[in-house]
PDB file of N, CA and C in Angstrom:
ATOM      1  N   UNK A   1     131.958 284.796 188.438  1.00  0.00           N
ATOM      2  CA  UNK A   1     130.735 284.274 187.887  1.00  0.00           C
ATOM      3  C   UNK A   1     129.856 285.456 187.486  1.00  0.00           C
ATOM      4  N   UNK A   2     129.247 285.397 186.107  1.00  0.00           N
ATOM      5  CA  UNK A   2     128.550 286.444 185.947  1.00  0.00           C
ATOM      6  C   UNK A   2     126.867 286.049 185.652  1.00  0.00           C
ATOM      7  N   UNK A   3     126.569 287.079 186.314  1.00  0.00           N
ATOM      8  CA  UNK A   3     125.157 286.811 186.751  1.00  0.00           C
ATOM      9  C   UNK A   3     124.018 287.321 185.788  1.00  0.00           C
ATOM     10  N   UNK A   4     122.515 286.082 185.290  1.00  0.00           N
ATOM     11  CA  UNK A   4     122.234 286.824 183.787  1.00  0.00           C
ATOM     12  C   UNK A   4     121.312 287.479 184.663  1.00  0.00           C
ATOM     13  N   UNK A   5     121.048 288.377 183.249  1.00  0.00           N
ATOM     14  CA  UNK A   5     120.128 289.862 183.236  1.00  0.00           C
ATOM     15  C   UNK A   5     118.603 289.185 182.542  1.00  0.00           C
ATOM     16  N   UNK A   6     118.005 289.645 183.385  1.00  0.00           N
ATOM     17  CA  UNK A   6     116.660 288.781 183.820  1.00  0.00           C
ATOM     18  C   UNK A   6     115.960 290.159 182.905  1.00  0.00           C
ATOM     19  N   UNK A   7     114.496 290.346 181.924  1.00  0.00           N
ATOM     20  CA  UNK A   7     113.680 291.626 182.128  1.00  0.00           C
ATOM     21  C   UNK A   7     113.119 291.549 183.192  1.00  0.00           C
ATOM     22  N   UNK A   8     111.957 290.574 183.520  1.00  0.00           N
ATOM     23  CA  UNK A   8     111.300 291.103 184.320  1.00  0.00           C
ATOM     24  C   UNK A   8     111.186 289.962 185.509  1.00  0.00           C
ATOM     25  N   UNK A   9     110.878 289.971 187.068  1.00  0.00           N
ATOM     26  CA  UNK A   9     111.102 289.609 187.743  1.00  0.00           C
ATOM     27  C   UNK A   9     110.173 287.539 187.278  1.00  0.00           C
ATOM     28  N   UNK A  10     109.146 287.750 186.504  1.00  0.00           N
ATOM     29  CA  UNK A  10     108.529 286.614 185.913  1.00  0.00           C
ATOM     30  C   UNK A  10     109.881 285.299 185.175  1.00  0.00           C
ATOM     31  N   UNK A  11     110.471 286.210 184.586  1.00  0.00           N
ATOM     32  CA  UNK A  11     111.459 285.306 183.591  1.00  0.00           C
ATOM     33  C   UNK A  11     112.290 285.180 184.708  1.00  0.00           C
ATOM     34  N   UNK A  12     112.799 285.586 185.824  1.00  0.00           N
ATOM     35  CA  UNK A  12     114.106 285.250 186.535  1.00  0.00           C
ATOM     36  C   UNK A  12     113.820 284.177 187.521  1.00  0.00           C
ATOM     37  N   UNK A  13     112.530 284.209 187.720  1.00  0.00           N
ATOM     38  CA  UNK A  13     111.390 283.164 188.437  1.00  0.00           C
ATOM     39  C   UNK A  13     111.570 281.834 187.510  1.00  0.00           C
ATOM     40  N   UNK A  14     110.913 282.171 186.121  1.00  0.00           N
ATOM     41  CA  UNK A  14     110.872 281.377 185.438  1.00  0.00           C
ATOM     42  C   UNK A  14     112.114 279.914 185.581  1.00  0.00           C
ATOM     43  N   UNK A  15     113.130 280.519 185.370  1.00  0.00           N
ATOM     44  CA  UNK A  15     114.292 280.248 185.337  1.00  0.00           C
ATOM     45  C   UNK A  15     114.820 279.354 186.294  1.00  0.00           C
ATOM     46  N   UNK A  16     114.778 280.161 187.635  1.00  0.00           N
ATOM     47  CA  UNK A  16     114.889 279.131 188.764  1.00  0.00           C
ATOM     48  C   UNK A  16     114.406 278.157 188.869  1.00  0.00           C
ATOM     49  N   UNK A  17     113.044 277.856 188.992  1.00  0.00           N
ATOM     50  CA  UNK A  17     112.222 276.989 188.245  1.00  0.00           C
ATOM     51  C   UNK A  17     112.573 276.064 187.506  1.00  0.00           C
ATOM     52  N   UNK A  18     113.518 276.461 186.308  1.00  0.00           N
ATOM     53  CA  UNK A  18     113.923 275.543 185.451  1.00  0.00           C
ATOM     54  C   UNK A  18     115.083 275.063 186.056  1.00  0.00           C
ATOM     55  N   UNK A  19     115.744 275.835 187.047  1.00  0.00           N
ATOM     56  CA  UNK A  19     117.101 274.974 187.133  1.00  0.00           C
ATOM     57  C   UNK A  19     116.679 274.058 188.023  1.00  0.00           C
ATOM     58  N   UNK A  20     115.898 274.334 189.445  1.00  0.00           N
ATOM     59  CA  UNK A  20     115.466 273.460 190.216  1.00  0.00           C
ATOM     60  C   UNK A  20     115.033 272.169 189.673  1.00  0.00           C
ATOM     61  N   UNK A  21     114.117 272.083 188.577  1.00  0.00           N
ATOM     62  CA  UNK A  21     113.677 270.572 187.765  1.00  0.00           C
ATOM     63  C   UNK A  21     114.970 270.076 187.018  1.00  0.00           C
ATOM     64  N   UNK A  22     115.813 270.393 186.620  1.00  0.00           N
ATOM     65  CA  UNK A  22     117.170 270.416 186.107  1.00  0.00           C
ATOM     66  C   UNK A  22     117.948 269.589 186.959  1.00  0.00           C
ATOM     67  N   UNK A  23     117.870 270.004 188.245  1.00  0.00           N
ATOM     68  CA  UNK A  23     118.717 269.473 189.119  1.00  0.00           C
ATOM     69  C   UNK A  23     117.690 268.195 189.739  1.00  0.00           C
ATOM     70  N   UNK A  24     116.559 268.363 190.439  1.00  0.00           N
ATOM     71  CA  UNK A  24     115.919 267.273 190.406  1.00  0.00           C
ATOM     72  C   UNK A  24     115.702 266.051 189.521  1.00  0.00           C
ATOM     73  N   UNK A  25     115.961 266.409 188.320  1.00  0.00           N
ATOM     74  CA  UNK A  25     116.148 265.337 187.212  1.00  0.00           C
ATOM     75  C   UNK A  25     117.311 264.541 187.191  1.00  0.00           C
ATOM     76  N   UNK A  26     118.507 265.342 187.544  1.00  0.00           N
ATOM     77  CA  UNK A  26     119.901 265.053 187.680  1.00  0.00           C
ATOM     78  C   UNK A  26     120.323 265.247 186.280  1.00  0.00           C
ATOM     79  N   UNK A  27     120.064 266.573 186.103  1.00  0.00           N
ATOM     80  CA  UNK A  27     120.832 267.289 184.561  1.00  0.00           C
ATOM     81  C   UNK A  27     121.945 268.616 185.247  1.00  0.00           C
ATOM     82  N   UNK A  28     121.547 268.623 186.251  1.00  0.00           N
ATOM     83  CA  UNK A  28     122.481 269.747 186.917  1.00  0.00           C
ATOM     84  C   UNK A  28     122.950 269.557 188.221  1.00  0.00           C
ATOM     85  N   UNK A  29     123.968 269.337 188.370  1.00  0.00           N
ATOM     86  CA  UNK A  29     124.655 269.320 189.819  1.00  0.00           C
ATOM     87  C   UNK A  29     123.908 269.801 191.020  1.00  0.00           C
ATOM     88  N   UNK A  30     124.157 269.076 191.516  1.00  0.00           N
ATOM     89  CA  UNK A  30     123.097 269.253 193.035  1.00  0.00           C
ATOM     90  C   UNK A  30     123.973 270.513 194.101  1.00  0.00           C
ATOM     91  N   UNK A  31     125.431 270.198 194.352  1.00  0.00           N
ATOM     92  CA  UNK A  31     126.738 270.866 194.883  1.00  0.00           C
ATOM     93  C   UNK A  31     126.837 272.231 193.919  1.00  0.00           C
ATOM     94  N   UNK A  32     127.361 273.241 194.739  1.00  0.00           N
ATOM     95  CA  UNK A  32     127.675 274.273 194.125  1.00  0.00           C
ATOM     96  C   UNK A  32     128.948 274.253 193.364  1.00  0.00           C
ATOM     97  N   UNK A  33     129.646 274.439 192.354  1.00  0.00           N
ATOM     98  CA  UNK A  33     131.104 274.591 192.310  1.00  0.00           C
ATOM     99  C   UNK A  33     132.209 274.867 193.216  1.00  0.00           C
ATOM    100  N   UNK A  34     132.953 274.509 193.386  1.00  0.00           N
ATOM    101  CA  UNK A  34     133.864 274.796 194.264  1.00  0.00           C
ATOM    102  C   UNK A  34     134.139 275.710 194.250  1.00  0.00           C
ATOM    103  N   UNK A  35     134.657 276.411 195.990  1.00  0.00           N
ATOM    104  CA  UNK A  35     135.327 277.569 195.933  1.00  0.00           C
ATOM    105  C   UNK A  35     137.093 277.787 195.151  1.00  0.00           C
ATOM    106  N   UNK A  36     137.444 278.849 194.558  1.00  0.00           N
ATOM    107  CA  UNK A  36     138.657 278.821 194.653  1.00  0.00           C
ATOM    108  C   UNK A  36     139.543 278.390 195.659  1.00  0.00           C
ATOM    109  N   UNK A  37     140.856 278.476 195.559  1.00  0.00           N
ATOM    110  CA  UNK A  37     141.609 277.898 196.747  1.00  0.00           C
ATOM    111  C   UNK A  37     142.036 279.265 197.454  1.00  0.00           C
ATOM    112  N   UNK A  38     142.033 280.094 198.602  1.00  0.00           N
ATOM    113  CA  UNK A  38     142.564 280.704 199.506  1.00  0.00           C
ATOM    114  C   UNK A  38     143.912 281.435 199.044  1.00  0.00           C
ATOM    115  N   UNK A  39     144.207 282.166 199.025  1.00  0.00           N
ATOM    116  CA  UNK A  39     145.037 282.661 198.138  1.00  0.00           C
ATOM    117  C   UNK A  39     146.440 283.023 199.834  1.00  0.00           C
ATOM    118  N   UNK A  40     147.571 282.265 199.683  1.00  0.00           N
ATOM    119  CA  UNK A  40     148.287 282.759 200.805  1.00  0.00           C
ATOM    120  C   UNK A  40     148.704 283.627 201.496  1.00  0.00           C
ATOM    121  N   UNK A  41     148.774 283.961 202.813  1.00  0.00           N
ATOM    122  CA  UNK A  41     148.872 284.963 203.162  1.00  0.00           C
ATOM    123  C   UNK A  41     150.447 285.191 202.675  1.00  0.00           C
ATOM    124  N   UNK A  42     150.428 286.752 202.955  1.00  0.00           N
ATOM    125  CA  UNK A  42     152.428 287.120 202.427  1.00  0.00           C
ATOM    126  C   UNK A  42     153.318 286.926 203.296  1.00  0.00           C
ATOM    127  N   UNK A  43     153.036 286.332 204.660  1.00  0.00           N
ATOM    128  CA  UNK A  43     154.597 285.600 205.208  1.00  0.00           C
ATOM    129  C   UNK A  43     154.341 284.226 204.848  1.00  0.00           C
ATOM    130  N   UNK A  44     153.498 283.356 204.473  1.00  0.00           N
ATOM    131  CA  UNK A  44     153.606 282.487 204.155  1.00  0.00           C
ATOM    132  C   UNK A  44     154.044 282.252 202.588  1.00  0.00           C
ATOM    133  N   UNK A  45     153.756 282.528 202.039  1.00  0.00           N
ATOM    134  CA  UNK A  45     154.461 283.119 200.422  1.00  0.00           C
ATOM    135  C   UNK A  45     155.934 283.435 200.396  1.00  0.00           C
ATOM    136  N   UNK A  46     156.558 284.181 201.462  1.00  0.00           N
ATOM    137  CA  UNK A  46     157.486 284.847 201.568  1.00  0.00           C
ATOM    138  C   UNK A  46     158.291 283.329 202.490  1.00  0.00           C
ATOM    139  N   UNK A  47     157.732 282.992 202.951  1.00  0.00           N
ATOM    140  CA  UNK A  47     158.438 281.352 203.629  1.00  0.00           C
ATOM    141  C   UNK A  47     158.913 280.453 202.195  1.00  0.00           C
ATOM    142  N   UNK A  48     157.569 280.253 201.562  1.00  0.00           N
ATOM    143  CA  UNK A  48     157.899 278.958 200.638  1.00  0.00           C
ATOM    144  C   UNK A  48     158.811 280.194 199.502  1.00  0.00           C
ATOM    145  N   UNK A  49     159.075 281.087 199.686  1.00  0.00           N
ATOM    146  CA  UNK A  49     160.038 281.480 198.436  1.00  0.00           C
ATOM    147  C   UNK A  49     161.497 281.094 199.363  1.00  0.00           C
ATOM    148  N   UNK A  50     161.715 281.598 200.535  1.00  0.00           N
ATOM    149  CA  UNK A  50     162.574 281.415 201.142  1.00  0.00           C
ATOM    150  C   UNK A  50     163.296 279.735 201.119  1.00  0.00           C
ATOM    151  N   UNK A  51     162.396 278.581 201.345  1.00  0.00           N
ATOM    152  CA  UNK A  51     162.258 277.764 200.860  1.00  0.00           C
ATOM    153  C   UNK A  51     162.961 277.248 199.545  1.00  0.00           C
ATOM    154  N   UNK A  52     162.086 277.797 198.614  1.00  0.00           N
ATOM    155  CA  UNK A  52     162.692 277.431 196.893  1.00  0.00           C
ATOM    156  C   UNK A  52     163.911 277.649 196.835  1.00  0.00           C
ATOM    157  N   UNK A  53     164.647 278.862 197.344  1.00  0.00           N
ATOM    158  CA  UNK A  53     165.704 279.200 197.063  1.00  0.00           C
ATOM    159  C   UNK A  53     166.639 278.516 197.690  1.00  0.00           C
ATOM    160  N   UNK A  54     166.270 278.415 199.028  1.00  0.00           N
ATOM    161  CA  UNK A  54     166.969 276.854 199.750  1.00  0.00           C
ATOM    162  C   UNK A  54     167.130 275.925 199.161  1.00  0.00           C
ATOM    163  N   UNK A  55     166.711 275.358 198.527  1.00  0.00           N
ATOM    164  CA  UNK A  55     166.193 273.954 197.925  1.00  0.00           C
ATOM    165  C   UNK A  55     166.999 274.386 196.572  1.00  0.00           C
ATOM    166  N   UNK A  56     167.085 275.643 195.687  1.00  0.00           N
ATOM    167  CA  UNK A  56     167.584 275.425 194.438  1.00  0.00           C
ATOM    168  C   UNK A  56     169.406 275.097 194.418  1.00  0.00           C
ATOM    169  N   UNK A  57     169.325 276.217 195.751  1.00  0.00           N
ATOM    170  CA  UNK A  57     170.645 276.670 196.402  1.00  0.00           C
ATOM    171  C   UNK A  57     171.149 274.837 196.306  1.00  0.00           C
ATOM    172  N   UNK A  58     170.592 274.095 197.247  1.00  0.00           N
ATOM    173  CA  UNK A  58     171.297 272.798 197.391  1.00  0.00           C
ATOM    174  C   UNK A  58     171.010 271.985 196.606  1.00  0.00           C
ATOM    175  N   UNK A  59     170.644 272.262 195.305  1.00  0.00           N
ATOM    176  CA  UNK A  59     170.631 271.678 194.549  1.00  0.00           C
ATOM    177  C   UNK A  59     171.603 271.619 193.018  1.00  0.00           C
ATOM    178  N   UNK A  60     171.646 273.293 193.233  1.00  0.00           N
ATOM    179  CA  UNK A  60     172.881 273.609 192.175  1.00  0.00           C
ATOM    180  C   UNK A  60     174.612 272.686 192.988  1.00  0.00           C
ATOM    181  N   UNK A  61     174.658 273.299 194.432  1.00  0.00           N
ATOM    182  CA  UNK A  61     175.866 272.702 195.131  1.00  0.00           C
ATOM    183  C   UNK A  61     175.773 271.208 194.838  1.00  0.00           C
ATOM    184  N   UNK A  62     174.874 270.689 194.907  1.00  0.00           N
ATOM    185  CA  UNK A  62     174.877 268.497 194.948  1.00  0.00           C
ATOM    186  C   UNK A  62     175.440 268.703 193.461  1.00  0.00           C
ATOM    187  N   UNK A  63     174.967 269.457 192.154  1.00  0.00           N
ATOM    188  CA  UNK A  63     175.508 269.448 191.246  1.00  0.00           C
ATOM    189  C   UNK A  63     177.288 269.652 191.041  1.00  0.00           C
ATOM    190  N   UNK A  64     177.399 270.919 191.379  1.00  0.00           N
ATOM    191  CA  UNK A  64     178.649 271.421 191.520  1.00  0.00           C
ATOM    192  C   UNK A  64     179.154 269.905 192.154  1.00  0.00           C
ATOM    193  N   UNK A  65     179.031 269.602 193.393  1.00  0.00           N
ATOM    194  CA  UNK A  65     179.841 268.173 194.130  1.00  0.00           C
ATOM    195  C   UNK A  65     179.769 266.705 193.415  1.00  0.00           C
ATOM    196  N   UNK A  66     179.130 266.773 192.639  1.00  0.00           N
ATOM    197  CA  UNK A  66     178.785 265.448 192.019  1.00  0.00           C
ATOM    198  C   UNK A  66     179.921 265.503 190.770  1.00  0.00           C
ATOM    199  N   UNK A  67     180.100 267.175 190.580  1.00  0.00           N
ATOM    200  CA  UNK A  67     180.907 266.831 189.011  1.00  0.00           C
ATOM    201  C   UNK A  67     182.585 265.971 189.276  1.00  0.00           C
ATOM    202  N   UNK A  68     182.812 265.378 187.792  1.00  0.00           N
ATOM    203  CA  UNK A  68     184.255 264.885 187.732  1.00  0.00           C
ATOM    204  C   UNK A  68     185.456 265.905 188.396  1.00  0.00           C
ATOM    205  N   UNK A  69     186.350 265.291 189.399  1.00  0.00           N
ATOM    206  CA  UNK A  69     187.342 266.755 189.663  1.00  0.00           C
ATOM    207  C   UNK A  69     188.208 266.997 188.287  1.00  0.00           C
ATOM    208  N   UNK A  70     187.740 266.258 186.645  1.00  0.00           N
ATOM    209  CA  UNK A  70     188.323 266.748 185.515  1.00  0.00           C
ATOM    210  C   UNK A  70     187.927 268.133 185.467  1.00  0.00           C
ATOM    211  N   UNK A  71     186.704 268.219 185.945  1.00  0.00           N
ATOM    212  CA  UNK A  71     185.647 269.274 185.544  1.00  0.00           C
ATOM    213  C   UNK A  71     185.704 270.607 186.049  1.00  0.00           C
ATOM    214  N   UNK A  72     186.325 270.271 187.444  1.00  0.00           N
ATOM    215  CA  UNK A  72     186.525 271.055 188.444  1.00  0.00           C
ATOM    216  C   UNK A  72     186.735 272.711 188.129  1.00  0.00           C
ATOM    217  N   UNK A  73     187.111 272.781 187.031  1.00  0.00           N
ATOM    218  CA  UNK A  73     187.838 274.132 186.468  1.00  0.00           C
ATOM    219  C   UNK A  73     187.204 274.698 185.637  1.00  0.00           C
ATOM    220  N   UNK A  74     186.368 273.723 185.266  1.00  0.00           N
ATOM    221  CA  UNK A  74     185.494 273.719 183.682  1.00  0.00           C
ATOM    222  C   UNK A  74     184.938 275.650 183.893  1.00  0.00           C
ATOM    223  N   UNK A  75     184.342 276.173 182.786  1.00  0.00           N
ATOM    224  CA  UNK A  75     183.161 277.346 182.746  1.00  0.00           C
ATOM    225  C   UNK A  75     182.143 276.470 183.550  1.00  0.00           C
ATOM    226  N   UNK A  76     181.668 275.511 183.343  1.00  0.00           N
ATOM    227  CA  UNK A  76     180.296 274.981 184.074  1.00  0.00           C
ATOM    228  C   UNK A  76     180.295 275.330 185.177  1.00  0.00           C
ATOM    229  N   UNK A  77     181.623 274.615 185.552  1.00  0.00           N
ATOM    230  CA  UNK A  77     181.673 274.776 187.383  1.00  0.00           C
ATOM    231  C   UNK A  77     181.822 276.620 188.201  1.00  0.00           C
ATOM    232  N   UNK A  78     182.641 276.607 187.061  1.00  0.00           N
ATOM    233  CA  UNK A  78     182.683 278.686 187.585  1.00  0.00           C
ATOM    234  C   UNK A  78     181.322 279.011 187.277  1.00  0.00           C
ATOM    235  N   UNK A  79     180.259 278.602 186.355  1.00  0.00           N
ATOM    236  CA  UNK A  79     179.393 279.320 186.068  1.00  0.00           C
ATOM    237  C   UNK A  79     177.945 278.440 187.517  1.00  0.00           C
ATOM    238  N   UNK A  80     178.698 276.928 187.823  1.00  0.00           N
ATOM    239  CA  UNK A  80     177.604 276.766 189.098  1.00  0.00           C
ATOM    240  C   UNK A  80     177.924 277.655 190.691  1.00  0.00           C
ATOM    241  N   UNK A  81     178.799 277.718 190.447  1.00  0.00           N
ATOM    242  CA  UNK A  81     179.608 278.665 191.507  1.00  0.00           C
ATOM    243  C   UNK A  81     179.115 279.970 191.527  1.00  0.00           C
ATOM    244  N   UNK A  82     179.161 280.732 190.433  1.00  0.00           N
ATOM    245  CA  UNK A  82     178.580 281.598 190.576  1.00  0.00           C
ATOM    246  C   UNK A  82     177.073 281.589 190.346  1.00  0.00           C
ATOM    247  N   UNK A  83     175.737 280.389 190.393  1.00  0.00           N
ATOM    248  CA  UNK A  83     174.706 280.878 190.512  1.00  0.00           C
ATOM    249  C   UNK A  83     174.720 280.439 191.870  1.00  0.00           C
ATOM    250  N   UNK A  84     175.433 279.233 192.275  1.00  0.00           N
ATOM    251  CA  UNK A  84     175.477 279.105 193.885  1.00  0.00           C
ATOM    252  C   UNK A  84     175.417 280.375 194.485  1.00  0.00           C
ATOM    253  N   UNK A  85     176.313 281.323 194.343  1.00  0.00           N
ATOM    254  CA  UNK A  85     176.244 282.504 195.335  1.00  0.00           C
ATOM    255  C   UNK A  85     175.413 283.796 195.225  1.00  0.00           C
ATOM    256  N   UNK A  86     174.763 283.516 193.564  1.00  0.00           N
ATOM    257  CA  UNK A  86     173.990 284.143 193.490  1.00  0.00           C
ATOM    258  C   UNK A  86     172.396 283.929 194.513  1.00  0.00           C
ATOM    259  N   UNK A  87     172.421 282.447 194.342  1.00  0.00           N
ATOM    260  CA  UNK A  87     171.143 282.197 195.176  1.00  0.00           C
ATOM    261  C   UNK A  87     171.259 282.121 196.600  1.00  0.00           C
ATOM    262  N   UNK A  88     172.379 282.023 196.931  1.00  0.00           N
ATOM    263  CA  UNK A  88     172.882 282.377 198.402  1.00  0.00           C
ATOM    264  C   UNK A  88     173.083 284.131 198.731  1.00  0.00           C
ATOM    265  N   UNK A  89     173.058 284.839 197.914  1.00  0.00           N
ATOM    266  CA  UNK A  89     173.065 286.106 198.098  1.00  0.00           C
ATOM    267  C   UNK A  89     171.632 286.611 198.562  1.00  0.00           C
ATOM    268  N   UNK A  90     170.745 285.932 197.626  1.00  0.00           N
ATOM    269  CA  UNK A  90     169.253 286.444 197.141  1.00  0.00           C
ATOM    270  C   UNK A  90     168.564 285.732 198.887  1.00  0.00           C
ATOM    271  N   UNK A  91     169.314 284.384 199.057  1.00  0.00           N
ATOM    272  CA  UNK A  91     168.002 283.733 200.202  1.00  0.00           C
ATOM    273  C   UNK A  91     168.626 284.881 201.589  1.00  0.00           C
ATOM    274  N   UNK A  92     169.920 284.497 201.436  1.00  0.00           N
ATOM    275  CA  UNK A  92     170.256 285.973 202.531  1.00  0.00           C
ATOM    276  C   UNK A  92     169.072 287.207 202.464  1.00  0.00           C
ATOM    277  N   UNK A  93     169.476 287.776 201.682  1.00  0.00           N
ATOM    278  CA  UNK A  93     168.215 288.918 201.272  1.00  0.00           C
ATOM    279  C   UNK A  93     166.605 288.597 201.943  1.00  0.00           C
ATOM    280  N   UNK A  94     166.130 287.304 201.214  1.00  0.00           N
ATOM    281  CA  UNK A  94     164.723 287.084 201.860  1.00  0.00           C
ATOM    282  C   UNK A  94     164.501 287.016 203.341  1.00  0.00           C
ATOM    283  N   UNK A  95     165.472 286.411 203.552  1.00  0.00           N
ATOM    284  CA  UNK A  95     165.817 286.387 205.146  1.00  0.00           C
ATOM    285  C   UNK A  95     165.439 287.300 206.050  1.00  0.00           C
ATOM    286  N   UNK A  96     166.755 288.118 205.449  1.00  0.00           N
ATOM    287  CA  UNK A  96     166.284 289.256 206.460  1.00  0.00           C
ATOM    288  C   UNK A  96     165.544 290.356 206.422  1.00  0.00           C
ATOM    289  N   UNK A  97     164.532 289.798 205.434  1.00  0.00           N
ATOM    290  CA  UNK A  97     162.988 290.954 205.250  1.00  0.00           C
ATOM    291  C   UNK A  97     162.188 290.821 206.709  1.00  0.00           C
ATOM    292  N   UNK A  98     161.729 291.645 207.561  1.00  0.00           N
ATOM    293  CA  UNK A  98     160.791 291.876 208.641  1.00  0.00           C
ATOM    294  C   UNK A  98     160.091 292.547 208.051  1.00  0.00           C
ATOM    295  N   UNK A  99     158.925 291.794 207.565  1.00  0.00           N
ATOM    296  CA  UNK A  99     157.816 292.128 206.833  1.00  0.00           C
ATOM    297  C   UNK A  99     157.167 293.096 208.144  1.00  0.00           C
ATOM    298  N   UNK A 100     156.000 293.615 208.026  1.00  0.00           N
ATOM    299  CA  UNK A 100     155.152 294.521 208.833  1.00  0.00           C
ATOM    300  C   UNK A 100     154.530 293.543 209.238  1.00  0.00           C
ATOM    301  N   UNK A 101     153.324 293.730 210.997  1.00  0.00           N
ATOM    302  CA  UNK A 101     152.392 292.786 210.643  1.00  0.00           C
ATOM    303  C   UNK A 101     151.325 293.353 210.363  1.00  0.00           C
ATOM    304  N   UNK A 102     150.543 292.951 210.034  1.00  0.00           N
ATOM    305  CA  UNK A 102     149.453 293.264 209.309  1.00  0.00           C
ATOM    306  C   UNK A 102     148.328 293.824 210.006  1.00  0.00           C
ATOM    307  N   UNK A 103     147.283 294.321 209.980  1.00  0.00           N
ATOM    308  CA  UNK A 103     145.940 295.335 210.283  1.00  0.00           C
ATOM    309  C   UNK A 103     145.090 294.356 211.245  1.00  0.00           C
ATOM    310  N   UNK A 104     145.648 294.830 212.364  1.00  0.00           N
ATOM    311  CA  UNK A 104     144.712 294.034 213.744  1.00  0.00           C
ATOM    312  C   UNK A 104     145.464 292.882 214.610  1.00  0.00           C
ATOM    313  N   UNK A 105     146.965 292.990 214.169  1.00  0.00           N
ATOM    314  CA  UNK A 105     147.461 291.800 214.909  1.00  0.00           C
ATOM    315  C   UNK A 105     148.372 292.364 215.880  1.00  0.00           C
TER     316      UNK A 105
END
């Protein structure tokens, strides 16, 4: 939020003034805007990625298992196979990050 540039301490007075009757009128919100949302801490970030990749992981495999066993051989299936283990490589990886803990804990 950027804050205006007043000259002299009269006009910044002024002003308030005006917003206060503004808002008493009900031309201006009574509530401040909301805060942003909390931005996550990094093992929790580092969970829900761990997470996604879980979740994509069993989601490519339900694919791979669902296909026709015509298919079985197909490029598709070599090519779900290999992102299967790609994302099974990668959640391994997240895994076994031991993040630091952090300043005061």
């Amino acid at each position: 939020m950027t804050q205006k540039q007043y000259a002299n301490a009269a006009e910044r007075q002024r002003a308030h003034r005006q917003r206060v009757q503004a808002r008493l009128a009900g031309l201006l919100p009574v509530t401040p805007p909301p805060k942003p949302p909390r931005k996550l801490t990094r093992p929790k970030r580092l969970a829900l990625m761990e997470g996604e990749l879980q979740a994509l992981s069993q989601e490519y495999e339900a694919w791979l298992n669902a296909m026709p066993d015509n298919l079985r051989e197909s490029e598709l299936a070599v090519q779900l196979q290999e992102t299967i283990d790609q994302l099974q490589e990668a959640l391994d990886a997240v895994t076994s990050i031991d993040p630091p803990r952090g300043f005061g804990r």
